[in-house]
N, C-alpha and C. Protein backbone atom coordinates (compact mmCIF):
# COMPACT_ATOMS: atom_id res chain seq x y z
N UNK A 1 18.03 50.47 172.47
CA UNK A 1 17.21 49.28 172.60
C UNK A 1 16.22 49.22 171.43
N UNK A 2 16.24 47.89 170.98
CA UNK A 2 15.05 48.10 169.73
C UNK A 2 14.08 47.11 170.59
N UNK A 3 12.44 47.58 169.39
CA UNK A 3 11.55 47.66 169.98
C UNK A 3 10.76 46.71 168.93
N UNK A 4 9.99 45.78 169.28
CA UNK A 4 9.03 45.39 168.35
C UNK A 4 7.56 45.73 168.69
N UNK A 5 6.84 46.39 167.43
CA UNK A 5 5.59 46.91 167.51
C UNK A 5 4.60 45.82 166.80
N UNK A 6 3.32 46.18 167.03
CA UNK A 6 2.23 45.89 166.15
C UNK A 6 1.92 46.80 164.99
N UNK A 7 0.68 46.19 163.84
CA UNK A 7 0.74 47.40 162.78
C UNK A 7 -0.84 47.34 162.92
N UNK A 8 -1.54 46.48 163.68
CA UNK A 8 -2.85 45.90 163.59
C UNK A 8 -3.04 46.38 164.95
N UNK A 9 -4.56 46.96 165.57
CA UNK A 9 -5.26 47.13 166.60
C UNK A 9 -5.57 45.72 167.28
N UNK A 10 -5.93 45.50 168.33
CA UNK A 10 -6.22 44.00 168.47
C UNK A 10 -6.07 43.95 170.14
N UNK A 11 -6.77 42.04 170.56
CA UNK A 11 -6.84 41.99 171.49
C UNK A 11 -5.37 40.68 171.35
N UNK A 12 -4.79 40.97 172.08
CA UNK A 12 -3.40 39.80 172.60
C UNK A 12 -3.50 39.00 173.43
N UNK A 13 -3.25 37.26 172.64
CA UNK A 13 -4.21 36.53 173.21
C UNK A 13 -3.38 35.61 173.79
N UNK A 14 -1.53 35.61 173.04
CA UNK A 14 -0.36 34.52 174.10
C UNK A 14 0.74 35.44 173.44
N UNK A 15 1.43 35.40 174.74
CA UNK A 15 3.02 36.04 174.84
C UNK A 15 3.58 34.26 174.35
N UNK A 16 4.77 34.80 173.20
CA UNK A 16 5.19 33.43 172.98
C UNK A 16 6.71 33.30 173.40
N UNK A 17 6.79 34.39 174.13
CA UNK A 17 8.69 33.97 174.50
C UNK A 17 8.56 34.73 175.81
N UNK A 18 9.89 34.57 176.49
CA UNK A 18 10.11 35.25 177.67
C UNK A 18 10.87 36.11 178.20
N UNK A 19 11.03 36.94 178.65
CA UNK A 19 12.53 38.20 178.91
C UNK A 19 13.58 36.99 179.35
N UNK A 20 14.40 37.52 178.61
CA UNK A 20 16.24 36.78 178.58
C UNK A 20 15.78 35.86 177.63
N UNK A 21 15.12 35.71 176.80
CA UNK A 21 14.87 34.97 175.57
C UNK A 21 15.66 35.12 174.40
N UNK A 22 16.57 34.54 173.49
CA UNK A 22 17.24 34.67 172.26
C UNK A 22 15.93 34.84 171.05
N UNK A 23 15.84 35.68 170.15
CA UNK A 23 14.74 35.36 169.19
C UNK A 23 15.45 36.03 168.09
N UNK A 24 15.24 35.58 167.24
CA UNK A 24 15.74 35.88 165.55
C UNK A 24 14.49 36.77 164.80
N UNK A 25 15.05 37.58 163.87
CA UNK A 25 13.98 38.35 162.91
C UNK A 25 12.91 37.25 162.24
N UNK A 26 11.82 37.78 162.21
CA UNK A 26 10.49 36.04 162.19
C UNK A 26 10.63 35.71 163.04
N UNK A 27 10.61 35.24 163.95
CA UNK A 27 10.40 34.53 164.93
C UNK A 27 8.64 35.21 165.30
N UNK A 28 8.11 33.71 165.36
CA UNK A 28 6.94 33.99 166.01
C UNK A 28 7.22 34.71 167.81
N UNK A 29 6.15 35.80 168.12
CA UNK A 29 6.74 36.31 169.75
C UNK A 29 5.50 36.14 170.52
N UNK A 30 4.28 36.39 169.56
CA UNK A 30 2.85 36.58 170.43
C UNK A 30 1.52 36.54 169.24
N UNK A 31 0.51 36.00 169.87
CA UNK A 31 -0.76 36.00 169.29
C UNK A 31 -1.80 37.33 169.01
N UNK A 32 -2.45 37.28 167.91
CA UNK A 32 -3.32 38.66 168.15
C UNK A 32 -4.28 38.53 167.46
N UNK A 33 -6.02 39.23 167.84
CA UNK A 33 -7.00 39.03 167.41
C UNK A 33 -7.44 39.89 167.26
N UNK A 34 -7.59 40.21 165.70
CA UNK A 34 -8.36 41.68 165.42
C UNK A 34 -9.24 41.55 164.29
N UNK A 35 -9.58 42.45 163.83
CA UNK A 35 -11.18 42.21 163.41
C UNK A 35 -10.61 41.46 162.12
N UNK A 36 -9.39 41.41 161.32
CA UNK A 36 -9.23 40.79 160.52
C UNK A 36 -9.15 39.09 161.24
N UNK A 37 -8.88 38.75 161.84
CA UNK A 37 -8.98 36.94 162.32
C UNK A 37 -7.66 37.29 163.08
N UNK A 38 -7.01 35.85 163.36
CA UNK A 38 -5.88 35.90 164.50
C UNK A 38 -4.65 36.07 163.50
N UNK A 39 -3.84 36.85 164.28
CA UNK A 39 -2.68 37.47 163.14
C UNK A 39 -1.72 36.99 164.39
N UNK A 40 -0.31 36.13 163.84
CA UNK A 40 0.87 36.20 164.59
C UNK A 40 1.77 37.48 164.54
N UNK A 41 2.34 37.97 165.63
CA UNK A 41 3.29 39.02 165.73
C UNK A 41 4.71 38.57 165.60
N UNK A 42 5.52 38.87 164.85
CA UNK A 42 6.79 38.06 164.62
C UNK A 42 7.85 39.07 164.80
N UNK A 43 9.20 38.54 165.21
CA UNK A 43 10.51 39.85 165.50
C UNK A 43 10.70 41.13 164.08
N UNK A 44 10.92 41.74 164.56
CA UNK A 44 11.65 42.63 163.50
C UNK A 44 13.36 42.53 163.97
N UNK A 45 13.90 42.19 164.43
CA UNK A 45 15.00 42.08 164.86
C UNK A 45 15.32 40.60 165.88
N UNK A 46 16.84 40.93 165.22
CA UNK A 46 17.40 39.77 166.14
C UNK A 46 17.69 40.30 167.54
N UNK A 47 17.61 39.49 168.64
CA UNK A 47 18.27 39.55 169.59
C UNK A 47 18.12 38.80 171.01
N UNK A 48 17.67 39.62 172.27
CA UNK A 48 17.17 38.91 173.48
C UNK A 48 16.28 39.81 174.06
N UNK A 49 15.49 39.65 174.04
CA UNK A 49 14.02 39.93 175.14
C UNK A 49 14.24 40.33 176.14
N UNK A 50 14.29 41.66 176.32
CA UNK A 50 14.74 42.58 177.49
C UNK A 50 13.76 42.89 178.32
N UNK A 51 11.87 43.08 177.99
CA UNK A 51 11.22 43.51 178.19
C UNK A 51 9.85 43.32 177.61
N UNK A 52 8.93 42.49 178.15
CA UNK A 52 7.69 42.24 177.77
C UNK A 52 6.94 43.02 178.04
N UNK A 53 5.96 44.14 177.18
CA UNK A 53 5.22 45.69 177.48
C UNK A 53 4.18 45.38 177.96
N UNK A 54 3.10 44.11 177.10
CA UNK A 54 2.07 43.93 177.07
C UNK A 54 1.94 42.14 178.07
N UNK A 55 0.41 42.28 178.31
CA UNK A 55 -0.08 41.11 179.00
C UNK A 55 -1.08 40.53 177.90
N UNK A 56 -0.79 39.21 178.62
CA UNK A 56 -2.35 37.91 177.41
C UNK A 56 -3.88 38.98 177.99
N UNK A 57 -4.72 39.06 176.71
CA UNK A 57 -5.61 39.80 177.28
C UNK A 57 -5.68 41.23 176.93
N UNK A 58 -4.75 42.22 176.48
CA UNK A 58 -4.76 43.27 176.35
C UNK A 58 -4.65 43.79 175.07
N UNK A 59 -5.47 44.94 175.12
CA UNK A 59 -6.25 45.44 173.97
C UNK A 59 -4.99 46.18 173.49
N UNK A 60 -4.36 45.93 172.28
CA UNK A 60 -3.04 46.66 171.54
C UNK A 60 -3.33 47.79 170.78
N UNK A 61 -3.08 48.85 170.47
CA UNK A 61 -3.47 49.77 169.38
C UNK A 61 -2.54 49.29 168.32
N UNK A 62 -2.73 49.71 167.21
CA UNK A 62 -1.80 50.05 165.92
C UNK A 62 -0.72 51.04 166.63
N UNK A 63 0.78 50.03 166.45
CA UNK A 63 1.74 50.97 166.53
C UNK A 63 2.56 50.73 167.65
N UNK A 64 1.54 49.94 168.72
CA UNK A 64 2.27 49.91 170.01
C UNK A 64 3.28 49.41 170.56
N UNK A 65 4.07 49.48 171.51
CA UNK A 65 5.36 48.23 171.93
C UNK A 65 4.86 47.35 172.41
N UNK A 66 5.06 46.32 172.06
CA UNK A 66 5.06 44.82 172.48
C UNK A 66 6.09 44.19 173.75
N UNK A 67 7.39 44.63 172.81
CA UNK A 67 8.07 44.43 173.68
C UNK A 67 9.69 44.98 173.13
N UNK A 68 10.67 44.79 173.77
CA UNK A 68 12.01 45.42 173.82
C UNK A 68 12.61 44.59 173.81
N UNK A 69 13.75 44.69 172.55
CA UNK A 69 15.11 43.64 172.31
C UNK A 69 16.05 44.70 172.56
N UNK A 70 17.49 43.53 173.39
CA UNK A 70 18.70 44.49 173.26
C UNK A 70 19.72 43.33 172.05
């Protein structure tokens, strides 16, 4: 299963797709606010949204899963 991470610490402010979702590499997925201003999180991979990790609201570290493509 691949995995898309963050590279930025931050607070996550909209989930932009949904599990059983199709999304392409770029694809915008979710919002994020960190001390640099609001940064979009975009795919590293193609595929479908197996697994949303995180909730709107939650504080992300550098590094973390977001969420899971198969």
């Amino acid at each position: 299963m691949k995995k898309i991470t963050v590279t930025t610490a931050g607070k996550l402010v909209k989930v932009l797709v949904i599990e059983g979702q199709a999304i392409k590499k770029g694809d915008p997925v979710a919002g994020l606010v960190s001390k640099e201003g609001e940064i979009s999180i975009t795919s590293e991979v193609d595929g479908i949204v197996n697994a949303i990790a995180v909730s709107n609201g939650d504080f992300i570290n550098a590094g973390e899963v977001v969420m899971f493509v198969r």
